[in-house]
PDB file of N, CA and C in Angstrom:
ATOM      1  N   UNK A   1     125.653 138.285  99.776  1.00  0.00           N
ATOM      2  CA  UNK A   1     124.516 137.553 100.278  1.00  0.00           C
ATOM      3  C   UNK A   1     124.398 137.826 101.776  1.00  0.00           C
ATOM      4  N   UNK A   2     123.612 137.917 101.826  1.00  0.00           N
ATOM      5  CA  UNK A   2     122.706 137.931 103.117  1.00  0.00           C
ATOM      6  C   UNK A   2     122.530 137.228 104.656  1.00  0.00           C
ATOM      7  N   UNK A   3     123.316 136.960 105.862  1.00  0.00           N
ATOM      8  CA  UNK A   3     123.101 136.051 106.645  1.00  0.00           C
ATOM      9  C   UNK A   3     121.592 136.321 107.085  1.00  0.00           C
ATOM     10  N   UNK A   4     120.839 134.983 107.431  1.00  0.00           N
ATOM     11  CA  UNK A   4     119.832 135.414 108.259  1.00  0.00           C
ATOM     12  C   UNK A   4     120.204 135.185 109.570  1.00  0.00           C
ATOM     13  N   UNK A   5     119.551 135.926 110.401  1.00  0.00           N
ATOM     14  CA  UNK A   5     120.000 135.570 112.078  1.00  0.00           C
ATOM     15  C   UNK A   5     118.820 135.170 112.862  1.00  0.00           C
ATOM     16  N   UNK A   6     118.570 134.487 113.287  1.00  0.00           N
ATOM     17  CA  UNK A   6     117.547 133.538 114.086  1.00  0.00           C
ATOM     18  C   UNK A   6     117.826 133.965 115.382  1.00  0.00           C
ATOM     19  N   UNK A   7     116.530 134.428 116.020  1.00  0.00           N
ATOM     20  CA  UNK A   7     116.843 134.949 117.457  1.00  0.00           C
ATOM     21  C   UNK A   7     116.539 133.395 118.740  1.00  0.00           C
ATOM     22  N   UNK A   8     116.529 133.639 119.863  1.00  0.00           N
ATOM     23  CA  UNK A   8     116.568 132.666 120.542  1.00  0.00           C
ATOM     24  C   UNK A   8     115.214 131.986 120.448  1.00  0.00           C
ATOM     25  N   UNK A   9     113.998 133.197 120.193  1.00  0.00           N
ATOM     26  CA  UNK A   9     112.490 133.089 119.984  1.00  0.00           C
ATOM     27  C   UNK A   9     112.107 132.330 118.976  1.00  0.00           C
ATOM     28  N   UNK A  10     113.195 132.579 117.435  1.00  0.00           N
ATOM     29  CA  UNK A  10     112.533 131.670 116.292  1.00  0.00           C
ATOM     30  C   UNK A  10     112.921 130.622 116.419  1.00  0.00           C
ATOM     31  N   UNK A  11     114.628 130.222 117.277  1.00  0.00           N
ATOM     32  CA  UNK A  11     114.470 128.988 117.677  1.00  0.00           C
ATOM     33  C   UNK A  11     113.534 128.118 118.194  1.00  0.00           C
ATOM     34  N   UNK A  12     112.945 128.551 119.026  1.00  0.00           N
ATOM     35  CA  UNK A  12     112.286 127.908 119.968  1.00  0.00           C
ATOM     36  C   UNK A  12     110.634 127.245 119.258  1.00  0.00           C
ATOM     37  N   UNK A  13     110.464 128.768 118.404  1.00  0.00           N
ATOM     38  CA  UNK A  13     109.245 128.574 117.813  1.00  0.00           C
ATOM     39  C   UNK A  13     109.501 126.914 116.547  1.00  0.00           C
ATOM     40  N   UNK A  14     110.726 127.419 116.063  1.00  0.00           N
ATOM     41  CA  UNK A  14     110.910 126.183 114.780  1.00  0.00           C
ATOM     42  C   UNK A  14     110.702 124.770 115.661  1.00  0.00           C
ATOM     43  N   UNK A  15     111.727 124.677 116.650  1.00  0.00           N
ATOM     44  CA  UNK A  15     111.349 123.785 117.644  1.00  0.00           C
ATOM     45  C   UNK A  15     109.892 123.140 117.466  1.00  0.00           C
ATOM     46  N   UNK A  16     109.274 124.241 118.377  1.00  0.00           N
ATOM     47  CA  UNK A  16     107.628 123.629 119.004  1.00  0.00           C
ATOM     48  C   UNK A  16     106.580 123.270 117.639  1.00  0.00           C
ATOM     49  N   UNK A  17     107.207 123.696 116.250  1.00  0.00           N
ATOM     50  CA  UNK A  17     106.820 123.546 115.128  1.00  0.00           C
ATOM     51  C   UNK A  17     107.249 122.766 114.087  1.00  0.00           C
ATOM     52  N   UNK A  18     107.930 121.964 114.498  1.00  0.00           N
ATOM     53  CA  UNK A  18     109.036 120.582 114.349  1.00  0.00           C
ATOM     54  C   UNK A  18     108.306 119.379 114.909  1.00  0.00           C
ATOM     55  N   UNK A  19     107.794 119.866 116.505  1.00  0.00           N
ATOM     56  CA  UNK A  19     107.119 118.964 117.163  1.00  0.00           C
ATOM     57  C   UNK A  19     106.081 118.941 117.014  1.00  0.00           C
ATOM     58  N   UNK A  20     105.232 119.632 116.684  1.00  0.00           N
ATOM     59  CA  UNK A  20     104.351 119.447 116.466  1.00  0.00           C
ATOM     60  C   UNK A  20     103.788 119.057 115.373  1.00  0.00           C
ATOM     61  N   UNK A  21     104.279 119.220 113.834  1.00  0.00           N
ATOM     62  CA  UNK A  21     103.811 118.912 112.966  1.00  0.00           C
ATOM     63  C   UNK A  21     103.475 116.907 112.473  1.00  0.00           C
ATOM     64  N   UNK A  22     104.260 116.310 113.176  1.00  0.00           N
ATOM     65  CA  UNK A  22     103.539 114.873 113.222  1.00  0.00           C
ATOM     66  C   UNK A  22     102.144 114.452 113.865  1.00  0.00           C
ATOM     67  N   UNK A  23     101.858 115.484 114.800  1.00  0.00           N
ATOM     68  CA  UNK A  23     100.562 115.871 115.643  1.00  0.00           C
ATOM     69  C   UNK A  23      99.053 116.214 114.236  1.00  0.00           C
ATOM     70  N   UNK A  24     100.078 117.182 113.692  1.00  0.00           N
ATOM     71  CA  UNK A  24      99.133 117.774 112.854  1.00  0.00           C
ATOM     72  C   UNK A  24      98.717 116.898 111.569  1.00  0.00           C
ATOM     73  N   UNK A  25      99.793 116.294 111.530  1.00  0.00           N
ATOM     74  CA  UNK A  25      99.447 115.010 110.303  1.00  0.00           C
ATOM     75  C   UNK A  25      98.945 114.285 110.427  1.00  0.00           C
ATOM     76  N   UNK A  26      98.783 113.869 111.696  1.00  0.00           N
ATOM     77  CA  UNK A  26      97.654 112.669 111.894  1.00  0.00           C
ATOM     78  C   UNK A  26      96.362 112.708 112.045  1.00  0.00           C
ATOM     79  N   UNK A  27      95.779 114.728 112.401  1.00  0.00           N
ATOM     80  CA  UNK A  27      94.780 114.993 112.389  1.00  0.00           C
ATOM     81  C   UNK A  27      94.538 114.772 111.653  1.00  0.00           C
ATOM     82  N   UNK A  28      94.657 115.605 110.558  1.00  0.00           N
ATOM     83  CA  UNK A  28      94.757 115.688 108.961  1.00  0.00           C
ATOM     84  C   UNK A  28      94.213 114.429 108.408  1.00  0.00           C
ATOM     85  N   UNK A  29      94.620 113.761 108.519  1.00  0.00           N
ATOM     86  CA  UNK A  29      94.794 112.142 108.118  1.00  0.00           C
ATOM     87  C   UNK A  29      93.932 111.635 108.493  1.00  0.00           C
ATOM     88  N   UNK A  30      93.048 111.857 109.861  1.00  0.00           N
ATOM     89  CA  UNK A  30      92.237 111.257 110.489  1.00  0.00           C
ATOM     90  C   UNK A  30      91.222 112.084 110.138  1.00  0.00           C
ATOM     91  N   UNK A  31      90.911 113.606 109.827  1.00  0.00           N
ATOM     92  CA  UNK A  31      89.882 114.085 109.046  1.00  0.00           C
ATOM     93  C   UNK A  31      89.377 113.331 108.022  1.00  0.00           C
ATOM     94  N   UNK A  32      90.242 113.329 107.289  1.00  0.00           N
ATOM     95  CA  UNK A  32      90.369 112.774 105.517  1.00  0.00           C
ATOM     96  C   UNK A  32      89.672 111.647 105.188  1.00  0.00           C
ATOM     97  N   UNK A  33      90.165 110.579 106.415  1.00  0.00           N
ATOM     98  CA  UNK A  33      89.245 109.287 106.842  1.00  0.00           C
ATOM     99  C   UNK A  33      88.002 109.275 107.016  1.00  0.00           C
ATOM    100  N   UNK A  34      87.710 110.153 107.960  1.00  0.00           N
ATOM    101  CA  UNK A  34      86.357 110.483 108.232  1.00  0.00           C
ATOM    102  C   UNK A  34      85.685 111.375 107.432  1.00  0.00           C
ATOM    103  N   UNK A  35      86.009 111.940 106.624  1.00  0.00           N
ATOM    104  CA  UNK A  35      85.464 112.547 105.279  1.00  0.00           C
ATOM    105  C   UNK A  35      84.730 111.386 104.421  1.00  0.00           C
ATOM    106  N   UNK A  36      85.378 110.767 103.919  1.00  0.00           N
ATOM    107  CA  UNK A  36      86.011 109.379 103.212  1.00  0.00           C
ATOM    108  C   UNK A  36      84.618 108.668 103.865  1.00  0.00           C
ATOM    109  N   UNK A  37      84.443 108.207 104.718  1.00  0.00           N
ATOM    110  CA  UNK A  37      83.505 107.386 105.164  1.00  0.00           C
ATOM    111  C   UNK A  37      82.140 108.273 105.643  1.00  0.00           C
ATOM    112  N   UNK A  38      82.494 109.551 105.499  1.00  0.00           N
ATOM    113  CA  UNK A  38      80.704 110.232 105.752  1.00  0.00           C
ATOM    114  C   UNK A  38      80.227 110.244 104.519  1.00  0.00           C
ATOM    115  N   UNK A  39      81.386 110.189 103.543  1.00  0.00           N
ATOM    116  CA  UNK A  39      80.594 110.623 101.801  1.00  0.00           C
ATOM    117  C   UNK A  39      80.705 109.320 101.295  1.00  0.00           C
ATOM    118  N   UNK A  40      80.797 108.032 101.785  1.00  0.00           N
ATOM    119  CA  UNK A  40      80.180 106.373 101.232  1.00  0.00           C
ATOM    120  C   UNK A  40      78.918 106.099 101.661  1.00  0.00           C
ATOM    121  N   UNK A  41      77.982 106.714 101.322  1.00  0.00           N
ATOM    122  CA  UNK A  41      76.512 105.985 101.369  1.00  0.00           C
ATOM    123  C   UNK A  41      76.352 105.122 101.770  1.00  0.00           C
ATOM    124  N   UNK A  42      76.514 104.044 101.002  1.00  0.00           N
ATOM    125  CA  UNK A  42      76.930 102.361 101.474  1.00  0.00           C
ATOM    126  C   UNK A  42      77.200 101.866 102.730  1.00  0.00           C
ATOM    127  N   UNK A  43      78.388 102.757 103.146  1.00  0.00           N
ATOM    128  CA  UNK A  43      78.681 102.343 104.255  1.00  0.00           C
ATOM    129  C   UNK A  43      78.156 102.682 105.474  1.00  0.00           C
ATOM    130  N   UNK A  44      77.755 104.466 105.217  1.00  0.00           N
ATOM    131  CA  UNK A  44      77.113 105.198 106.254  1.00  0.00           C
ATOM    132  C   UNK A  44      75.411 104.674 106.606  1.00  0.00           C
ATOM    133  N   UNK A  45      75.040 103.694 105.893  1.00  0.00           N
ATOM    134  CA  UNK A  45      74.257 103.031 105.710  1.00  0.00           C
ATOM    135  C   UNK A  45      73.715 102.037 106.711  1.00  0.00           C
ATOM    136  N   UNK A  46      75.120 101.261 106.203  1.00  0.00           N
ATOM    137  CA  UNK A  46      75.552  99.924 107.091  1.00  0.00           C
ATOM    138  C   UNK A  46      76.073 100.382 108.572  1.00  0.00           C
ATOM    139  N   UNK A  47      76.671 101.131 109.001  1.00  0.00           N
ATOM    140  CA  UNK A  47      76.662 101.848 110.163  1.00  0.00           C
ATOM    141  C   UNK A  47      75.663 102.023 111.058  1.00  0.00           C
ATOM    142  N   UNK A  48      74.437 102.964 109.865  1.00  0.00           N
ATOM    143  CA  UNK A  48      73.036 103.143 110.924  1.00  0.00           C
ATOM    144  C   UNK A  48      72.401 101.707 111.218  1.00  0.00           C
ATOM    145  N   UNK A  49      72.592 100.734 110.633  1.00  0.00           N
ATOM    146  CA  UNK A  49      71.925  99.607 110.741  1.00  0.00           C
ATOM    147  C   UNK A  49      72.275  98.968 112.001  1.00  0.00           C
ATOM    148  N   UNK A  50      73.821  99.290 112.024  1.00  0.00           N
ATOM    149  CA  UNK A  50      74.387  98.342 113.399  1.00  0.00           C
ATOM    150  C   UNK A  50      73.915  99.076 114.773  1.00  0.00           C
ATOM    151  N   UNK A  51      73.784 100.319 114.622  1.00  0.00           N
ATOM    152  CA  UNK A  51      73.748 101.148 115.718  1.00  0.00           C
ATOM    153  C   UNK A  51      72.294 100.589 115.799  1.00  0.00           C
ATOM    154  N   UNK A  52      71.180 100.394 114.603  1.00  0.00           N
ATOM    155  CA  UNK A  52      69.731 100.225 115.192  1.00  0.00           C
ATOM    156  C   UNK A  52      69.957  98.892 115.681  1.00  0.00           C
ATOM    157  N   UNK A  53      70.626  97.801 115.308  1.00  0.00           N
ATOM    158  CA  UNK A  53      70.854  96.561 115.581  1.00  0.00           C
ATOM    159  C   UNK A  53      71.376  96.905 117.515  1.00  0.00           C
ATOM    160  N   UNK A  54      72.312  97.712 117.936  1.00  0.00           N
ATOM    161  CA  UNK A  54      72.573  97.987 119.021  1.00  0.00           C
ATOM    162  C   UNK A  54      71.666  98.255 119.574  1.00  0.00           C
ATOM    163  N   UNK A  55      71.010  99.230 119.309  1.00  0.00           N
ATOM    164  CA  UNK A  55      70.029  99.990 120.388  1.00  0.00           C
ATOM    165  C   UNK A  55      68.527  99.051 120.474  1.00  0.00           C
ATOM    166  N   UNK A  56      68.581  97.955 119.674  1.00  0.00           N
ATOM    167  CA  UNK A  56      66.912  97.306 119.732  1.00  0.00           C
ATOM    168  C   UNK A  56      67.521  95.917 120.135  1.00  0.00           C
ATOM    169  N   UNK A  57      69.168  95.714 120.870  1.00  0.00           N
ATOM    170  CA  UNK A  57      69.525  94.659 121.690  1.00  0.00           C
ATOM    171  C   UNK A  57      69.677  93.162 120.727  1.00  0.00           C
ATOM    172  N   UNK A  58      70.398  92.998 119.361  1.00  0.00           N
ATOM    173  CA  UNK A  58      70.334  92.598 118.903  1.00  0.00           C
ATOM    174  C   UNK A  58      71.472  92.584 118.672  1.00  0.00           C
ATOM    175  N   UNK A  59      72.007  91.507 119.833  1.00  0.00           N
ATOM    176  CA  UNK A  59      73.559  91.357 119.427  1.00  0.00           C
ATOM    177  C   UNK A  59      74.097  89.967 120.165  1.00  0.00           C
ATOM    178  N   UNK A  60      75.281  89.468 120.109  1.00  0.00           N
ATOM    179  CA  UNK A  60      75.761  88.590 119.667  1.00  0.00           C
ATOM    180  C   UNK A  60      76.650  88.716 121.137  1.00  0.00           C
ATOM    181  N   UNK A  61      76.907  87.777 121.911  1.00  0.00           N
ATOM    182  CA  UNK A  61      78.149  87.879 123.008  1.00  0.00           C
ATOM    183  C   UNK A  61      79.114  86.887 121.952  1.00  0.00           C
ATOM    184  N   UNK A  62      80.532  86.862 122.080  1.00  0.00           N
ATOM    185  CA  UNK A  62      81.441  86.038 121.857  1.00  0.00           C
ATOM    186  C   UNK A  62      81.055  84.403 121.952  1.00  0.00           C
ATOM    187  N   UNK A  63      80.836  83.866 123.224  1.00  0.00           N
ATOM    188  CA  UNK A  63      80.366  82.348 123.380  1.00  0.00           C
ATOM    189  C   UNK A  63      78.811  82.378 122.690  1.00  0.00           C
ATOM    190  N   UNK A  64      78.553  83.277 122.449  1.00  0.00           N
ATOM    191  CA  UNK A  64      77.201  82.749 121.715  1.00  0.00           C
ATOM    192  C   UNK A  64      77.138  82.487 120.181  1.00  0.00           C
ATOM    193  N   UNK A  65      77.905  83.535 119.682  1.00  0.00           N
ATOM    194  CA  UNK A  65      78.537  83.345 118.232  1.00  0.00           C
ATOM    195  C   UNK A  65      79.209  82.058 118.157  1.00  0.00           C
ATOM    196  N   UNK A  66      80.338  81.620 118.897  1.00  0.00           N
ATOM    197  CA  UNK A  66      80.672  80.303 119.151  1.00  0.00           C
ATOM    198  C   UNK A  66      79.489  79.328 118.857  1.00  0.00           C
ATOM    199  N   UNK A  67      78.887  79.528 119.530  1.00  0.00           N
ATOM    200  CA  UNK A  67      77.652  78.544 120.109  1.00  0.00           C
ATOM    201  C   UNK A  67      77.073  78.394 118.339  1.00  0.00           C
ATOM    202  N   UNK A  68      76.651  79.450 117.555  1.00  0.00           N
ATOM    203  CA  UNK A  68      75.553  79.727 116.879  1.00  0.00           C
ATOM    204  C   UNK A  68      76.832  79.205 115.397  1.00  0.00           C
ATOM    205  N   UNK A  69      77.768  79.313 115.456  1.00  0.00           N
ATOM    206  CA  UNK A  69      78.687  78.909 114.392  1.00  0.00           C
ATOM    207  C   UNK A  69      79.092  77.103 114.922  1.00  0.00           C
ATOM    208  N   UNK A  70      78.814  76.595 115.817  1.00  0.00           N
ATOM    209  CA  UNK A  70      78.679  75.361 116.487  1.00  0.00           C
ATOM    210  C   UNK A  70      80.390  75.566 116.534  1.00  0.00           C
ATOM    211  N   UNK A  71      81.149  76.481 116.990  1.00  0.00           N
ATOM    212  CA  UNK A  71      82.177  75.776 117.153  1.00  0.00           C
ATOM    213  C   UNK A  71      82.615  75.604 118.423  1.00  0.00           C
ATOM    214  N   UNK A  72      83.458  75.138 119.075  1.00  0.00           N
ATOM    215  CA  UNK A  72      83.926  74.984 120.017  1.00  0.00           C
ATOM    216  C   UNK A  72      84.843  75.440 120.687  1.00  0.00           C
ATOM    217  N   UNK A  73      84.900  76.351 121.495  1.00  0.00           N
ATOM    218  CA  UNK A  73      85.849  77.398 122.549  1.00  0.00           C
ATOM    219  C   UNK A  73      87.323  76.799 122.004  1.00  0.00           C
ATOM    220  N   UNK A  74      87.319  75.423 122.801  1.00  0.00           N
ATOM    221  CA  UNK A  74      88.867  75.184 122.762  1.00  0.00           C
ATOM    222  C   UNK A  74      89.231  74.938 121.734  1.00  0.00           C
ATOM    223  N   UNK A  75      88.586  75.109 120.444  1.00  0.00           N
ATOM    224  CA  UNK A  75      89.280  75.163 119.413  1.00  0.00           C
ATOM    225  C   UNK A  75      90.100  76.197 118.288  1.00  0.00           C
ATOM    226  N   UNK A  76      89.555  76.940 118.892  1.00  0.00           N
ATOM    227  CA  UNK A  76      90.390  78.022 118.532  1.00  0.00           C
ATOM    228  C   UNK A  76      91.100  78.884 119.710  1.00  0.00           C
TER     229      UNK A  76
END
C-alpha cells in the first residue's frame, strides 16, 4: 500500500478548506431559505403588501400600537 504524502501547500489548502466550509454552509442554507420564500406565493404576497403599506406611510410607531391595543406602557 501506498503512503500518500501531503506537501506543505495541501496542508495549508485542507486548512483554509476546513475553515471555510462552515462559511459555505450557511450560504447554502441561507440560499435555500430564500428560495423557499420566493416560491410561497402567499407569502411573497404578503410581503408586497407591507412594503406598499411602507411606502404609502401606513404604519404603526410602538406607543401608538400601545395606544390603539389600549394598553398601557408600564404594563408590560
Amino acid at each position: 500500500m501506498d503512503e500518500a504524502t501531503l506537501t506543505e501547500e495541501d496542508k495549508n489548502n485542507l486548512r483554509t478548506i476546513a475553515q471555510e466550509l462552515p462559511k459555505l454552509r450557511s450560504l447554502v442554507e441561507n440560499l435555500i431559505e430564500t428560495l423557499e420564500i420566493l416560491g410561497d406565493e402567499e407569502l411573497m404576497e404578503s410581503i408586497r403588501k407591507s412594503e406598499k403599506d411602507i411606502h404609502e406611510g401606513r404604519l404603526l410607531g410602538f406607543k401608538e400600537l400601545l395606544k390603539e391595543l389600549d394598553i398601557n406602557e408600564t404594563q408590560i
